[in-house]
PDB file of N, CA and C in Angstrom:
ATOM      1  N   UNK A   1      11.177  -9.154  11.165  1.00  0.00           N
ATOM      2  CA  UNK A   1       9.807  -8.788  11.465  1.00  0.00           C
ATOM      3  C   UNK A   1       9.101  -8.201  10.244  1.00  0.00           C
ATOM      4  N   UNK A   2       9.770  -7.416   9.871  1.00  0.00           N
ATOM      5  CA  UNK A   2       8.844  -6.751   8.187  1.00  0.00           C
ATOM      6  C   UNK A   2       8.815  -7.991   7.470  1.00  0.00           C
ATOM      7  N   UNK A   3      10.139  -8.699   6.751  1.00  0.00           N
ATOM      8  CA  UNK A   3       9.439  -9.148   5.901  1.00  0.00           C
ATOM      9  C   UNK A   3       8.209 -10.700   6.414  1.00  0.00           C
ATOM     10  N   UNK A   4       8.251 -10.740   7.350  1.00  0.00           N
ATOM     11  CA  UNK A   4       7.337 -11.601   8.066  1.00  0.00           C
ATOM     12  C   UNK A   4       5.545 -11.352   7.850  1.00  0.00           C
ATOM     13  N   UNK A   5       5.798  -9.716   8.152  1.00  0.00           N
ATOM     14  CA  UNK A   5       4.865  -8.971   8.452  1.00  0.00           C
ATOM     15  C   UNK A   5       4.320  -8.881   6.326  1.00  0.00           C
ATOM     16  N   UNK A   6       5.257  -8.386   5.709  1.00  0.00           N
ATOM     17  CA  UNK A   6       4.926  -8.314   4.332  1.00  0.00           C
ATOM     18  C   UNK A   6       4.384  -9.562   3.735  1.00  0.00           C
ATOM     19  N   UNK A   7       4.729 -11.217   4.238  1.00  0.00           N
ATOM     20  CA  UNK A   7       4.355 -12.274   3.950  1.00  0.00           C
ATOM     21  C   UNK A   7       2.537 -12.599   4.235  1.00  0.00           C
ATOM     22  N   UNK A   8       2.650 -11.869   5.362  1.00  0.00           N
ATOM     23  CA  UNK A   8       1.191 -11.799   5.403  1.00  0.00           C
ATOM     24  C   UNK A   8       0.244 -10.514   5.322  1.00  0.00           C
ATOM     25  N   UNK A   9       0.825  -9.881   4.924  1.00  0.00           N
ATOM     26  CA  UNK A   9      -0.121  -8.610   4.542  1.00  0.00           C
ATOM     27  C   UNK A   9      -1.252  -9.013   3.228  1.00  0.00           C
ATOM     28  N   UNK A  10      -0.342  -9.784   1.990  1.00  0.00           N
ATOM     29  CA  UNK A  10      -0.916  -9.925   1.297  1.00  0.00           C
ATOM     30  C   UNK A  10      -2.647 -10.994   1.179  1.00  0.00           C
ATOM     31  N   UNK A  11      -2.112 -12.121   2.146  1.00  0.00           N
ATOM     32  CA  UNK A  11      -3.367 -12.528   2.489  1.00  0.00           C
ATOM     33  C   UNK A  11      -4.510 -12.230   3.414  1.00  0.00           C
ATOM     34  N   UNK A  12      -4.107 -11.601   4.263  1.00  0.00           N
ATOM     35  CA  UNK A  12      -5.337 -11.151   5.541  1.00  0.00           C
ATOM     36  C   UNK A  12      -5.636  -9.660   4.797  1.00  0.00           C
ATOM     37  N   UNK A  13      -5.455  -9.008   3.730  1.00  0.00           N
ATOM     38  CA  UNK A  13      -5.940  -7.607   3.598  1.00  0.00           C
ATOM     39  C   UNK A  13      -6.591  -7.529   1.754  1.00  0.00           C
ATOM     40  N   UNK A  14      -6.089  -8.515   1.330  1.00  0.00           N
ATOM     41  CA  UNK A  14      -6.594  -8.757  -0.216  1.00  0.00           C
ATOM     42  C   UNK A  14      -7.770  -8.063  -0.371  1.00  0.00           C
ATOM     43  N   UNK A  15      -8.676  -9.532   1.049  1.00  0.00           N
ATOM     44  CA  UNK A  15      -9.799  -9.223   0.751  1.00  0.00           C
ATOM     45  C   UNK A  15     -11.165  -8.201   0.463  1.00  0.00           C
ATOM     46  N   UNK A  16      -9.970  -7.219   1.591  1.00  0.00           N
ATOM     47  CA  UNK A  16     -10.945  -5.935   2.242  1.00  0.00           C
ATOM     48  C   UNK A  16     -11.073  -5.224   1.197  1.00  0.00           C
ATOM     49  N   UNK A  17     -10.035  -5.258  -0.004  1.00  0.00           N
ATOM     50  CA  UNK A  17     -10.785  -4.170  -1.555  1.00  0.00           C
ATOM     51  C   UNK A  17     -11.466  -5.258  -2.374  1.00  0.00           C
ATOM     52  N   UNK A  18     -12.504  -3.636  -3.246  1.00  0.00           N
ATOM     53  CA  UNK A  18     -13.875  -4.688  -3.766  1.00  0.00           C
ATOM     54  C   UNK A  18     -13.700  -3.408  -4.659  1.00  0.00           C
ATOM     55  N   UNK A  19     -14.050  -4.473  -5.765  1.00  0.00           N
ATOM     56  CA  UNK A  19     -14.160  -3.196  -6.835  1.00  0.00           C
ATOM     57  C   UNK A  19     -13.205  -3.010  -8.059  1.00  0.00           C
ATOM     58  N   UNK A  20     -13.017  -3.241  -9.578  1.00  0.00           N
ATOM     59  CA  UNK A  20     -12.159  -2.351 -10.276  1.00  0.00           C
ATOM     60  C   UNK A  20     -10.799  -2.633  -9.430  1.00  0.00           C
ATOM     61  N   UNK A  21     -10.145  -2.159 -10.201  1.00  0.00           N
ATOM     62  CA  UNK A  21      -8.600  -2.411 -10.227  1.00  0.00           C
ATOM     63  C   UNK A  21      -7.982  -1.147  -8.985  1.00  0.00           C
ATOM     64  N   UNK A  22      -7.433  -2.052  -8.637  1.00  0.00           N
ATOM     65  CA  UNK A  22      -6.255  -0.885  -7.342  1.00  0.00           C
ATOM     66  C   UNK A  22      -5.662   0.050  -8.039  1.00  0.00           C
ATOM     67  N   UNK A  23      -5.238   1.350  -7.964  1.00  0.00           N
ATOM     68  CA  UNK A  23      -4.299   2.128  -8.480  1.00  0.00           C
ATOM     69  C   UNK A  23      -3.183   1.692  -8.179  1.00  0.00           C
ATOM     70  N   UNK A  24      -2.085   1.903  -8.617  1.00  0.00           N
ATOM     71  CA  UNK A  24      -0.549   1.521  -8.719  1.00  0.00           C
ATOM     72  C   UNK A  24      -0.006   2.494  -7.935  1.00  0.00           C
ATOM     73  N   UNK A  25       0.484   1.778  -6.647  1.00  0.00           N
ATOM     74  CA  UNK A  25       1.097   2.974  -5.466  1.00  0.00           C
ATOM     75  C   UNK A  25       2.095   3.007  -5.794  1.00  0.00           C
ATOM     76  N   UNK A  26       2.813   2.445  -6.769  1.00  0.00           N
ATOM     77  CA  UNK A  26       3.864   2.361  -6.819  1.00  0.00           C
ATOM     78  C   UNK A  26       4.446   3.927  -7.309  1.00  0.00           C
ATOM     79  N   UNK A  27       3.388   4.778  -7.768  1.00  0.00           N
ATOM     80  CA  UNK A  27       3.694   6.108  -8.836  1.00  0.00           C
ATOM     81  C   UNK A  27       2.469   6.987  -7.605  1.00  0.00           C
ATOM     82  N   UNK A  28       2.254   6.888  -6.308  1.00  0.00           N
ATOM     83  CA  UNK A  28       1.821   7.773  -5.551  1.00  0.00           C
ATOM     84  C   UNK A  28       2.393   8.853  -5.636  1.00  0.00           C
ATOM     85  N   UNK A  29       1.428  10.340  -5.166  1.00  0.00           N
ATOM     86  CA  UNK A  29       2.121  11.601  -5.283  1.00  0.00           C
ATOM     87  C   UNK A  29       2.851  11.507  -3.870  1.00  0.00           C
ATOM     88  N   UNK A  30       3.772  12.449  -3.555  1.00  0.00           N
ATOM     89  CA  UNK A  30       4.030  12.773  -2.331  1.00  0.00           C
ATOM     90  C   UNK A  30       3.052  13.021  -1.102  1.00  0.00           C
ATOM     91  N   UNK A  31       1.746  13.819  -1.790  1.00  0.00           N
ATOM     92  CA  UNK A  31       0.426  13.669  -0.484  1.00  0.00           C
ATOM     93  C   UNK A  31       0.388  12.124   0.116  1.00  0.00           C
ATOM     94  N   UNK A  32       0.468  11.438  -1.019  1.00  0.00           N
ATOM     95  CA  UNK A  32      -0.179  10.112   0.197  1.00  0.00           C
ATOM     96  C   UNK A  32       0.807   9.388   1.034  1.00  0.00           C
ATOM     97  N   UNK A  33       2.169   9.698   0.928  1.00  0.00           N
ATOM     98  CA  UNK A  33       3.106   9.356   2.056  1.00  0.00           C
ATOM     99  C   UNK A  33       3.092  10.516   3.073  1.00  0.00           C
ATOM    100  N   UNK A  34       2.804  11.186   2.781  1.00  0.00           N
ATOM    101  CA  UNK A  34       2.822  12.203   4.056  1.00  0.00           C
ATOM    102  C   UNK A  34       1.231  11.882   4.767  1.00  0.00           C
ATOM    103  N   UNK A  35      -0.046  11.346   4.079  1.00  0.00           N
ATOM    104  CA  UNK A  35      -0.753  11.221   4.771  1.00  0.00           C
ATOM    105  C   UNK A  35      -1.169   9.963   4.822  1.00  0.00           C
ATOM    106  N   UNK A  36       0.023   8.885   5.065  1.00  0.00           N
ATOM    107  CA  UNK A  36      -0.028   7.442   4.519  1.00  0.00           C
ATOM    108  C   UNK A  36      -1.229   6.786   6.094  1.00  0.00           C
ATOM    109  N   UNK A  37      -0.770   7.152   7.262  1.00  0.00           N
ATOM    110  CA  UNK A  37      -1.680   6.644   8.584  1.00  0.00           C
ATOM    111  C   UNK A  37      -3.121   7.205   8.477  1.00  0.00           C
ATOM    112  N   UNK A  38      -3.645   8.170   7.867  1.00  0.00           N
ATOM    113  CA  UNK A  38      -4.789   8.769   7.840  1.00  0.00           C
ATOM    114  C   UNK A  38      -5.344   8.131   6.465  1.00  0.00           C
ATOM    115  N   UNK A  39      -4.945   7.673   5.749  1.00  0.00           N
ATOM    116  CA  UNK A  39      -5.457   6.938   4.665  1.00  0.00           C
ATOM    117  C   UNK A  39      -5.759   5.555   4.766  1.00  0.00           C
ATOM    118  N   UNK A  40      -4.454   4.823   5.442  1.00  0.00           N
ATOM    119  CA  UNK A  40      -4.476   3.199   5.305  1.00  0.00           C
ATOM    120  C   UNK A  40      -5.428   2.760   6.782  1.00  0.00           C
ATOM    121  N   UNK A  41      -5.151   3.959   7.920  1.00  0.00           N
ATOM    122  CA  UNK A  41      -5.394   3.182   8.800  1.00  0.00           C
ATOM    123  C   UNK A  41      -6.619   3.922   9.405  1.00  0.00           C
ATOM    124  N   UNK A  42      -7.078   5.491   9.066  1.00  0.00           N
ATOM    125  CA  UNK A  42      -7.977   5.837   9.023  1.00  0.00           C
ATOM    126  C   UNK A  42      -9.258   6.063   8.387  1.00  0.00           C
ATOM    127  N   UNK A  43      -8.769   6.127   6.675  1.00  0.00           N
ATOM    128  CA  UNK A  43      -9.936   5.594   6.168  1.00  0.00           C
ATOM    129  C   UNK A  43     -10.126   7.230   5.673  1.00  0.00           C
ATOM    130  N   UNK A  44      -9.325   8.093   5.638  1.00  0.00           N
ATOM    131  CA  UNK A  44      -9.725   9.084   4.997  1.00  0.00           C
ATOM    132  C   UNK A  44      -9.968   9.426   3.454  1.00  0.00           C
ATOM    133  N   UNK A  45     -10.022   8.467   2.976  1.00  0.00           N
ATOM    134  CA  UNK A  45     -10.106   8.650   1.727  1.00  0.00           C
ATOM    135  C   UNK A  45     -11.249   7.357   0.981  1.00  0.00           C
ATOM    136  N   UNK A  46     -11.822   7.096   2.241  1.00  0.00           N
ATOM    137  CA  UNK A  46     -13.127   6.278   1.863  1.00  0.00           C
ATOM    138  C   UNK A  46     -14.083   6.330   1.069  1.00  0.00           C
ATOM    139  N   UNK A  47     -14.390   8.075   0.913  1.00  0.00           N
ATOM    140  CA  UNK A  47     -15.401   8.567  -0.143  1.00  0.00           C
ATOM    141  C   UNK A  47     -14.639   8.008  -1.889  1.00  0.00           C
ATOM    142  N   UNK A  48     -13.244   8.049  -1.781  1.00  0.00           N
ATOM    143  CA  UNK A  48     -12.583   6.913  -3.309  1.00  0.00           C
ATOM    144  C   UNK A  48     -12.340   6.140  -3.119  1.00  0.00           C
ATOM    145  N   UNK A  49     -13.202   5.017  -2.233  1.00  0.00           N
ATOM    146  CA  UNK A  49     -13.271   3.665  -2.460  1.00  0.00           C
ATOM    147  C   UNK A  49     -11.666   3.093  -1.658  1.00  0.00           C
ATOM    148  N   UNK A  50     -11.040   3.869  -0.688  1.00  0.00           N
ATOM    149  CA  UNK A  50     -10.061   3.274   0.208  1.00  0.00           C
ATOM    150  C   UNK A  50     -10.311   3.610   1.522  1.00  0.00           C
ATOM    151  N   UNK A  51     -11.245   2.549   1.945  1.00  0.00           N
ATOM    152  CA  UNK A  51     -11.349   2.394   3.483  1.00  0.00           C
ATOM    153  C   UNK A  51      -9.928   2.219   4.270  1.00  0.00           C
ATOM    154  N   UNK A  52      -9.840   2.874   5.501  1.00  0.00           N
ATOM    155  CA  UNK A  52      -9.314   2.538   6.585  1.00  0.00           C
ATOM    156  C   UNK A  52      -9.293   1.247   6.691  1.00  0.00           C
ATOM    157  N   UNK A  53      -7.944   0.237   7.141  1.00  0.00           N
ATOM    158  CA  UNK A  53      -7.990  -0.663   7.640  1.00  0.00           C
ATOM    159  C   UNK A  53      -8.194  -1.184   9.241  1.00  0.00           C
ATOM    160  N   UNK A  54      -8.740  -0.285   9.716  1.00  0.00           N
ATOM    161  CA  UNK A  54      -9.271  -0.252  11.660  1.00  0.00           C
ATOM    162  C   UNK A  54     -10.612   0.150  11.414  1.00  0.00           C
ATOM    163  N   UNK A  55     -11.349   0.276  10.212  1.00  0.00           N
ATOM    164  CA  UNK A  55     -12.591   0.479   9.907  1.00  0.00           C
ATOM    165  C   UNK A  55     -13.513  -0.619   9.540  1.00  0.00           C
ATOM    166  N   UNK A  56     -12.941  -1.393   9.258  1.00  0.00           N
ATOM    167  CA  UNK A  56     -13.438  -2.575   7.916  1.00  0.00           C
ATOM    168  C   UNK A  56     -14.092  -3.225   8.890  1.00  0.00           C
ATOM    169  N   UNK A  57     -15.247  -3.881   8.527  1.00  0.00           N
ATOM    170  CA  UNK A  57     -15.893  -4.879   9.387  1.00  0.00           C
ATOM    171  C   UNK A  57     -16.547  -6.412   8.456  1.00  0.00           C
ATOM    172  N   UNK A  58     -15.793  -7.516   8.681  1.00  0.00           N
ATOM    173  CA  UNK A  58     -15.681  -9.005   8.253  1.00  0.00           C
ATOM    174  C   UNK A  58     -15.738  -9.747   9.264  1.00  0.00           C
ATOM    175  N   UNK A  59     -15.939 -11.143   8.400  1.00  0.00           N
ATOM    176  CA  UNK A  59     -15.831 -12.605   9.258  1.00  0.00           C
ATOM    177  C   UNK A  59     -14.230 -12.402   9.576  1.00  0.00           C
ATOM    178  N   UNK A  60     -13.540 -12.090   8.920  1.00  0.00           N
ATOM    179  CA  UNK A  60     -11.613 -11.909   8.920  1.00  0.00           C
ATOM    180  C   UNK A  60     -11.178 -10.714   9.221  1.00  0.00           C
ATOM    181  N   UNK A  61     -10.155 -11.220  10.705  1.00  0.00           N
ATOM    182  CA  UNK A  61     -10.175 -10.040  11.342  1.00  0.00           C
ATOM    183  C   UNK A  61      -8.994  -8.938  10.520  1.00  0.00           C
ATOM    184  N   UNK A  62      -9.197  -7.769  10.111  1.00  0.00           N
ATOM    185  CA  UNK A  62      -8.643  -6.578   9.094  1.00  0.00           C
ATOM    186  C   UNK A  62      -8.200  -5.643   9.896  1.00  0.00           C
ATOM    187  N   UNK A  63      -8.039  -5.476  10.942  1.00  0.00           N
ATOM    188  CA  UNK A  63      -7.611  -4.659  12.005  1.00  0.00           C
ATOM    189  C   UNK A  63      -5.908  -4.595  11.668  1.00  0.00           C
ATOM    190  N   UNK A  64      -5.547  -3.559  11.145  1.00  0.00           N
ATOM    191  CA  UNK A  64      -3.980  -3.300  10.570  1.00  0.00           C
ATOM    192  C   UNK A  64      -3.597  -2.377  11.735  1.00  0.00           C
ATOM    193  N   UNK A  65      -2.197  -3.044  12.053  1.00  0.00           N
ATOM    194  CA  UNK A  65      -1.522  -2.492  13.425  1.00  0.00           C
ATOM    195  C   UNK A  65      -1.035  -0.710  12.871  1.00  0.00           C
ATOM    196  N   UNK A  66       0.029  -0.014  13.569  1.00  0.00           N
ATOM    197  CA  UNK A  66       0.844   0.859  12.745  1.00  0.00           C
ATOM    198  C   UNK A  66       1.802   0.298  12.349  1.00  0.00           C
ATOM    199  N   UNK A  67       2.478  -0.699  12.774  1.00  0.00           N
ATOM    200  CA  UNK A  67       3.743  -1.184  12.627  1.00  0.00           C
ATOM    201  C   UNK A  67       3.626  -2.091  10.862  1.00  0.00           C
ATOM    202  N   UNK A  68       2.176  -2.517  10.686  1.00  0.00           N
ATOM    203  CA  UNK A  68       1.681  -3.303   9.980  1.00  0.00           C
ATOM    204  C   UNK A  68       1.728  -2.249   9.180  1.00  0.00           C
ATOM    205  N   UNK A  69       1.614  -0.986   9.350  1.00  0.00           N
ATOM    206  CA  UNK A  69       0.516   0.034   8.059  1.00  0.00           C
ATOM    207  C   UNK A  69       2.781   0.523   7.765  1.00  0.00           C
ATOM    208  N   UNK A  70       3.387   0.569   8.441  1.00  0.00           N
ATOM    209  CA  UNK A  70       4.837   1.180   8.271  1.00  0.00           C
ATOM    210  C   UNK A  70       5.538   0.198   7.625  1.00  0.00           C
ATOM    211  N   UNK A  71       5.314  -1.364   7.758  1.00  0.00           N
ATOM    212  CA  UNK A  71       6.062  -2.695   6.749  1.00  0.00           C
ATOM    213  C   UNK A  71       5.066  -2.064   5.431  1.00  0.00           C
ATOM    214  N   UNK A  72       4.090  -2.041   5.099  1.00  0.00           N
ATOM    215  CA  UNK A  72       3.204  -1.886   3.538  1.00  0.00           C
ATOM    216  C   UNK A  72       4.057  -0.679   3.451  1.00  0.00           C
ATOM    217  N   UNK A  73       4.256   0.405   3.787  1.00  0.00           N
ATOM    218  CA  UNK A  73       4.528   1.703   3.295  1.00  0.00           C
ATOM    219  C   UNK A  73       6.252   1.294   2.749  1.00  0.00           C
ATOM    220  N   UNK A  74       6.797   0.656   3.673  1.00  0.00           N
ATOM    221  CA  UNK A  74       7.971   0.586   3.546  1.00  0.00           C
ATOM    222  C   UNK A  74       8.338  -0.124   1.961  1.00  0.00           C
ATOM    223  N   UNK A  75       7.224  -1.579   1.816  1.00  0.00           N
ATOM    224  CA  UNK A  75       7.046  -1.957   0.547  1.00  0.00           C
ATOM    225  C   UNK A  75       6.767  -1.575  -0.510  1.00  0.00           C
ATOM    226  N   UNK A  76       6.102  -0.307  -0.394  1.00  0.00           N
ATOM    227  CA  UNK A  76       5.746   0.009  -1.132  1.00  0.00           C
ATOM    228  C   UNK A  76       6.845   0.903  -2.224  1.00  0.00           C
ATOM    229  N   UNK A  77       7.323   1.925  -0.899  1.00  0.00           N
ATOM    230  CA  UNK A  77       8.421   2.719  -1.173  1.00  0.00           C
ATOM    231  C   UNK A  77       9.705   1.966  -2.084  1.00  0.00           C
ATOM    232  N   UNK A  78       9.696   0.586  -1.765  1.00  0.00           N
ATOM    233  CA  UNK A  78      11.096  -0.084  -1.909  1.00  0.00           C
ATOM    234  C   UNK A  78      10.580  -0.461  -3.499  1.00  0.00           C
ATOM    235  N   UNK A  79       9.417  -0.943  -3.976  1.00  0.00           N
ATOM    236  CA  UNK A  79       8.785  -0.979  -5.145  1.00  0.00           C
ATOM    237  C   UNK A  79       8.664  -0.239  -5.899  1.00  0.00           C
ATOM    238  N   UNK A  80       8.735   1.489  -5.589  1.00  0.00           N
ATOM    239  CA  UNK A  80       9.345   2.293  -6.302  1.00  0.00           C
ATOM    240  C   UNK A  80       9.885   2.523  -6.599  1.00  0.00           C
ATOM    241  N   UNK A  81      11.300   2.310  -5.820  1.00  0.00           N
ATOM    242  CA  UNK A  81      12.775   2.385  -6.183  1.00  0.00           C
ATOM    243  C   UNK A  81      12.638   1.675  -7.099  1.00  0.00           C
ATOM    244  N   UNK A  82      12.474   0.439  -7.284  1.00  0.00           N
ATOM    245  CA  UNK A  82      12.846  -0.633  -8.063  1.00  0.00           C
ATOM    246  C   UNK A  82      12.208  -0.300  -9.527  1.00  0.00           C
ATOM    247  N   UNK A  83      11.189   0.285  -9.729  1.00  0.00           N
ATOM    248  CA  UNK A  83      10.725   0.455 -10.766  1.00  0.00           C
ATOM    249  C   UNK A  83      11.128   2.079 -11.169  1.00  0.00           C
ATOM    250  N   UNK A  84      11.589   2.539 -10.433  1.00  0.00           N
ATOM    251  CA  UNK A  84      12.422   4.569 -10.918  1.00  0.00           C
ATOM    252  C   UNK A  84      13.931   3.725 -11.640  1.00  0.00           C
ATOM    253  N   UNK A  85      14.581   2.633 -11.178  1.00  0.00           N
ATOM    254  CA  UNK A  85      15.586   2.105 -11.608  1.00  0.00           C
ATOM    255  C   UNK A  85      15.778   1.414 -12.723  1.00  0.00           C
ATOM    256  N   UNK A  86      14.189   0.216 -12.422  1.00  0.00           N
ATOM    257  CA  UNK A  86      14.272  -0.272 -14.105  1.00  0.00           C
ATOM    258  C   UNK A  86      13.976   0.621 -15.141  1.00  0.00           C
ATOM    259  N   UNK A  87      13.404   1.645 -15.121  1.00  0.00           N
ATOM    260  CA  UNK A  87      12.983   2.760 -15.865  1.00  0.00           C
ATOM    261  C   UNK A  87      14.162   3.589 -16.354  1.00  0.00           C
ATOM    262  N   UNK A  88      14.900   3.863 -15.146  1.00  0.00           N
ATOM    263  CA  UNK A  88      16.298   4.687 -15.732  1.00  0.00           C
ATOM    264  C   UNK A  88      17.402   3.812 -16.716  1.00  0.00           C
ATOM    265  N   UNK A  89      17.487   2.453 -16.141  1.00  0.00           N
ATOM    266  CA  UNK A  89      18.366   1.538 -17.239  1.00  0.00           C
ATOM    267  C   UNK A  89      17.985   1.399 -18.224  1.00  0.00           C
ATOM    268  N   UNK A  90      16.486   1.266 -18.904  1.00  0.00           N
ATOM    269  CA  UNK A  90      15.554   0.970 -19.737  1.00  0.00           C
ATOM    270  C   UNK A  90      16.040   2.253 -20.580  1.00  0.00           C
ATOM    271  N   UNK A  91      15.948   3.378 -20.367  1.00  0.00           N
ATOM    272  CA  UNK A  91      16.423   4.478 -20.848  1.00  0.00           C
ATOM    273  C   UNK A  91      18.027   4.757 -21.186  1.00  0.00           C
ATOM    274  N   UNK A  92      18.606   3.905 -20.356  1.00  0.00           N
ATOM    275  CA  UNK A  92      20.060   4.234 -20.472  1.00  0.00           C
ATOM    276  C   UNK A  92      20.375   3.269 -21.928  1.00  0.00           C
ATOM    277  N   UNK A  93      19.982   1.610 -22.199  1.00  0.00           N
ATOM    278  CA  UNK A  93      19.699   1.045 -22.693  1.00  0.00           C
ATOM    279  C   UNK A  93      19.585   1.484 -24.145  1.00  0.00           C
ATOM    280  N   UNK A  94      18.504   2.843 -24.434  1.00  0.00           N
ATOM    281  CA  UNK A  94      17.722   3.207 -25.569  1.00  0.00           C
ATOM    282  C   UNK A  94      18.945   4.326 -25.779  1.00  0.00           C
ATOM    283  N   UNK A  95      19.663   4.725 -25.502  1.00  0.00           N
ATOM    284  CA  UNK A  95      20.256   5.970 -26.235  1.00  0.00           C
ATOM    285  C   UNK A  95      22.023   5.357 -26.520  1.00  0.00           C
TER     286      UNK A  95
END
């Protein structure tokens, strides 16, 4: 089911940002996983240009489930690992 769910995240939600380059969640502070449902799916952080995805209004329906907003988080998280790791070998590498 996630990675099903991750296969299409990327196309039904692309669209909904406008604007300049995404920040790299990959290096999020700890605030925004603790307030990951009030951000992605509420929209609290709309005044910096990250609408809620149960907010958005299109021809394409953008309506992000929780289960939908917990596969992205989960991706996201797992994208960190991966890059805290290439970073530590990269380093292990140099000395």
């Amino acid at each position: 089911m996630v990675a099903k769910t991750l296969l299409v995240l990327p196309r039904r939600f692309a669209r909904a940002y406008t604007g300049g380059a995404p920040p790299d969640l990959r290096y999020s502070p700890p605030e925004v996983h603790r307030d990951w449902y009030a951000i992605v799916l509420g929209g609290s952080r709309a005044d910096k240009g990250m609408l809620g995805f149960t907010s958005i209004k299109s021809a394409v329906p953008t309506q992000m489930t929780p289960q939908e907003a917990d596969a992205l988080h989960a991706y996201i998280i797992d994208r960190s690992w991966k890059a805290y790791n290439e970073q530590q070998n990269e380093q292990s590498r140099q000395k």
